[in-house]
N, C-alpha and C. Protein backbone atom coordinates (compact mmCIF):
# COMPACT_ATOMS: atom_id res chain seq x y z
N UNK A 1 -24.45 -12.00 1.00
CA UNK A 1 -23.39 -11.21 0.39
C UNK A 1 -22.31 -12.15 -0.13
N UNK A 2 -21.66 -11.95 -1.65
CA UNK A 2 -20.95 -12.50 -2.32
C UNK A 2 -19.52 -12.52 -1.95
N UNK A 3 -18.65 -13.18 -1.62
CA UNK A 3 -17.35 -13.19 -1.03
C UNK A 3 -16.35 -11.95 -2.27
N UNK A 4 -15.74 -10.87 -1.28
CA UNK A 4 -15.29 -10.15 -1.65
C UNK A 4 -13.93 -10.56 -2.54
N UNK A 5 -13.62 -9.65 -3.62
CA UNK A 5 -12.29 -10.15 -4.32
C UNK A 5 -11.64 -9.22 -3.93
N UNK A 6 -9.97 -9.68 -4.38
CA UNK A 6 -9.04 -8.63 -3.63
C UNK A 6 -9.01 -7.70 -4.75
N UNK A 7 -8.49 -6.81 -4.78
CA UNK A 7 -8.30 -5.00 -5.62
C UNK A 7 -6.91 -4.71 -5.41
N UNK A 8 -6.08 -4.99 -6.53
CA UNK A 8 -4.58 -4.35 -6.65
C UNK A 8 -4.94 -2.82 -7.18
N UNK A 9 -4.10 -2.14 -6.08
CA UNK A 9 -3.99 -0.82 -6.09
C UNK A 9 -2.71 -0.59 -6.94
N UNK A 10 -2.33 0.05 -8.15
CA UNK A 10 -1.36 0.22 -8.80
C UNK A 10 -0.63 1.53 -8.36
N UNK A 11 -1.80 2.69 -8.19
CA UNK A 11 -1.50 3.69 -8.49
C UNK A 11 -2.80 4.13 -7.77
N UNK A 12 -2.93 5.31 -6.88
CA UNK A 12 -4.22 6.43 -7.20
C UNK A 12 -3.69 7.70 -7.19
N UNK A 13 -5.39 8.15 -7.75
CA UNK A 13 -5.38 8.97 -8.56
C UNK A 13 -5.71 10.31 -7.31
N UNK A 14 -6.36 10.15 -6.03
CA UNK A 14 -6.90 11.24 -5.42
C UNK A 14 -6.87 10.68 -4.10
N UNK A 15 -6.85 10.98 -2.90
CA UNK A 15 -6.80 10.85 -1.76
C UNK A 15 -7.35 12.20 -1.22
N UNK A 16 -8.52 11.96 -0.15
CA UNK A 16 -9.31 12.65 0.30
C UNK A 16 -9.80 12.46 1.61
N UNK A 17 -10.57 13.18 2.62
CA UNK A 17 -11.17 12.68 3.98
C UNK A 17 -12.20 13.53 4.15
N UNK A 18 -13.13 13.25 4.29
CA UNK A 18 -14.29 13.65 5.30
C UNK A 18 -14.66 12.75 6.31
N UNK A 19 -15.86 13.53 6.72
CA UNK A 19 -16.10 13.00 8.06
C UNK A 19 -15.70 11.55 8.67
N UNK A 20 -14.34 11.47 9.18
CA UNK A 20 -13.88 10.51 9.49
C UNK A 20 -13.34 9.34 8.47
N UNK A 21 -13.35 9.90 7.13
CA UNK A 21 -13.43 8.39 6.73
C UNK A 21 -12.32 9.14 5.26
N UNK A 22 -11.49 7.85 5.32
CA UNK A 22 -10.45 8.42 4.04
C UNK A 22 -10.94 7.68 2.54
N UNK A 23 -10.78 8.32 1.41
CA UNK A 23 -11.27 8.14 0.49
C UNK A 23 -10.55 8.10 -0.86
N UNK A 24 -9.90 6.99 -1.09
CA UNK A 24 -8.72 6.57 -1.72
C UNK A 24 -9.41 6.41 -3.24
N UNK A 25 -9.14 7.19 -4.22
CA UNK A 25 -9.82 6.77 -5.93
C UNK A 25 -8.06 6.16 -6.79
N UNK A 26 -8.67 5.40 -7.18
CA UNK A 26 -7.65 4.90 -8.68
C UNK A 26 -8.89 5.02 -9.97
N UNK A 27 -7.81 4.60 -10.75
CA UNK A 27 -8.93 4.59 -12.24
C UNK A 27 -9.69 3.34 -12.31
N UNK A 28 -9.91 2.38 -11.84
CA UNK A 28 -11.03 1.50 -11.88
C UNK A 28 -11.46 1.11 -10.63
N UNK A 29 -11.17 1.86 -9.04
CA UNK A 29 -11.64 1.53 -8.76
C UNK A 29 -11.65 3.10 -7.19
N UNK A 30 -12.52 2.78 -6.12
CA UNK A 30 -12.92 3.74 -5.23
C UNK A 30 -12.98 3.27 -3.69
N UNK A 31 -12.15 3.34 -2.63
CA UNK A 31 -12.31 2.92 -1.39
C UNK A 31 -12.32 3.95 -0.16
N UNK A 32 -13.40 3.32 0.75
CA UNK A 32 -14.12 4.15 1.39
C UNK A 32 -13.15 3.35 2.96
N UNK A 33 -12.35 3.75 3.84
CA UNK A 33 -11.15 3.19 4.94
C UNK A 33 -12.02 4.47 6.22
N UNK A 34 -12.59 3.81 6.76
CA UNK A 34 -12.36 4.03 8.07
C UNK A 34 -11.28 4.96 8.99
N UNK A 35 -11.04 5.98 9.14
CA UNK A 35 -9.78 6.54 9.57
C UNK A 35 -9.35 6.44 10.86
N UNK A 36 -10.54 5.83 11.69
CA UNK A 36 -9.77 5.09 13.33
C UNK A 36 -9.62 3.98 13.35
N UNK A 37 -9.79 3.14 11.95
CA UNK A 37 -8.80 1.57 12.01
C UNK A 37 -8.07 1.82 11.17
N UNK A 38 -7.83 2.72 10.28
CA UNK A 38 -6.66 2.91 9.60
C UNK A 38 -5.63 3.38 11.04
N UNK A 39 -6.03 4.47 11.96
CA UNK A 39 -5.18 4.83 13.00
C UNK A 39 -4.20 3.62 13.42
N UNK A 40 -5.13 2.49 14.12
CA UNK A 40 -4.69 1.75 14.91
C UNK A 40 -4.23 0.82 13.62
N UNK A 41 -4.43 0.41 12.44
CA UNK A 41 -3.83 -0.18 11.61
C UNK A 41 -2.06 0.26 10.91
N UNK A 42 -2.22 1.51 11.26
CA UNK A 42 -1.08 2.16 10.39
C UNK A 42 0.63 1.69 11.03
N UNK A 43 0.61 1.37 12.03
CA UNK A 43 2.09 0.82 12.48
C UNK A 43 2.41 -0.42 11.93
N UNK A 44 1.43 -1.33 11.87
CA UNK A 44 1.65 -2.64 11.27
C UNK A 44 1.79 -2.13 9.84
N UNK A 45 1.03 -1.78 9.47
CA UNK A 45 1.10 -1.46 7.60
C UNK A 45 2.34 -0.94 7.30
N UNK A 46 2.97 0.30 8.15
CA UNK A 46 4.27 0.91 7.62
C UNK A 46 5.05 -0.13 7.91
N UNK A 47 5.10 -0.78 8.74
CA UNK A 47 6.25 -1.88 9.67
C UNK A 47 6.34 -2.91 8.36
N UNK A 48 5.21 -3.35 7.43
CA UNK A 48 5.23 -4.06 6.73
C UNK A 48 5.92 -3.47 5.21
N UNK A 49 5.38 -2.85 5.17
CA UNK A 49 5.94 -1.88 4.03
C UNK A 49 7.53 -1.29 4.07
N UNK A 50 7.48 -1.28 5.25
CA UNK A 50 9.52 -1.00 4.89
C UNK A 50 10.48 -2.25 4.76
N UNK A 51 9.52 -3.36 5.64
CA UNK A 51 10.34 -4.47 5.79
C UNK A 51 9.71 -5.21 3.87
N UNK A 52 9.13 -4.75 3.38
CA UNK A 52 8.65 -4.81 1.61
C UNK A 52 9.90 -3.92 0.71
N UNK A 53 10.45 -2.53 1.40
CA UNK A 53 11.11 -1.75 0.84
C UNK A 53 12.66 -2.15 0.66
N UNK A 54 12.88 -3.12 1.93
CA UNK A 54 14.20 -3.43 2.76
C UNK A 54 15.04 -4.83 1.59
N UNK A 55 13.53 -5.52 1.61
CA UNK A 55 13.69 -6.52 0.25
C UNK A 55 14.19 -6.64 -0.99
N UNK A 56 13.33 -5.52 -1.20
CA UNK A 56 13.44 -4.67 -2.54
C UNK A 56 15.58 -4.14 -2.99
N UNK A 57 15.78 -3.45 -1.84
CA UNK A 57 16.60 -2.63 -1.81
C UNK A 57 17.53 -4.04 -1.72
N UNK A 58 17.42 -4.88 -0.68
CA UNK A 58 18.61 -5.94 -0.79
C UNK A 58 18.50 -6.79 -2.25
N UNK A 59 17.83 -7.23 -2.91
CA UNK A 59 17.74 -7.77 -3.97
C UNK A 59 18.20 -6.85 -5.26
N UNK A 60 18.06 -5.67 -5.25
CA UNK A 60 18.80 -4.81 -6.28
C UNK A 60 20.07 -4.56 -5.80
N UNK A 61 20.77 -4.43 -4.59
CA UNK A 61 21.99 -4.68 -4.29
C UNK A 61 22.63 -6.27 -4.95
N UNK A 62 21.87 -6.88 -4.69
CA UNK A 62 22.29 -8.31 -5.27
C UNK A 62 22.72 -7.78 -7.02
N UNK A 63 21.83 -7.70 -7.70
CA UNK A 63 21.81 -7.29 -8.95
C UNK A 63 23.16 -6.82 -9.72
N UNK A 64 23.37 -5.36 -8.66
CA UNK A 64 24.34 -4.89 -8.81
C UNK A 64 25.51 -5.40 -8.58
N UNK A 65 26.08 -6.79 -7.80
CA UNK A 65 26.77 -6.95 -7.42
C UNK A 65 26.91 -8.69 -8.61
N UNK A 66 26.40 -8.75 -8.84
CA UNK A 66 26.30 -9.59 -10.03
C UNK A 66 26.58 -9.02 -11.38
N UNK A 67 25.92 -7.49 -11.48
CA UNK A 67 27.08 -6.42 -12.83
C UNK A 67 28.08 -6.44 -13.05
N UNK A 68 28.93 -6.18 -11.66
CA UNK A 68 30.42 -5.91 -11.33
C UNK A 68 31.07 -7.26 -11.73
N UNK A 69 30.70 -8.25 -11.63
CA UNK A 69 31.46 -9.36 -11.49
C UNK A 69 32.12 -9.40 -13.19
């Protein structure tokens, strides 16, 4: 088996679940997640993602505070 490439998710298009398993579509591409390692995955992921949001939010504060001047 060929070493996997990574897949930037921009956007999807549908989010779905059956039997156990969540089923994430965008327009070029389709992922099939496990929903009891997504379970035990999901604290780290949000934990990462706010401390991604927290960034975000301090660096456009910067921005703004560079307008004013």
């Amino acid at each position: 088996m060929g070493k996997i490439k990574n897949i930037y998710i921009p956007e999807t298009h549908c989010l779905s679940q059956s039997d156990g398993e969540l089923y994430i579509e965008g327009e070029n591409f389709n992922i099939v997640w496990n929903c009891e390692t997504l379970y035990t995955d999901l604290p780290h992921i949000v934990r990462m993602v706010l401390e991604a949001r927290e960034d975000t939010n301090n660096r456009i504060k910067e921005q703004l505070k560079d307008l004013m001047l």
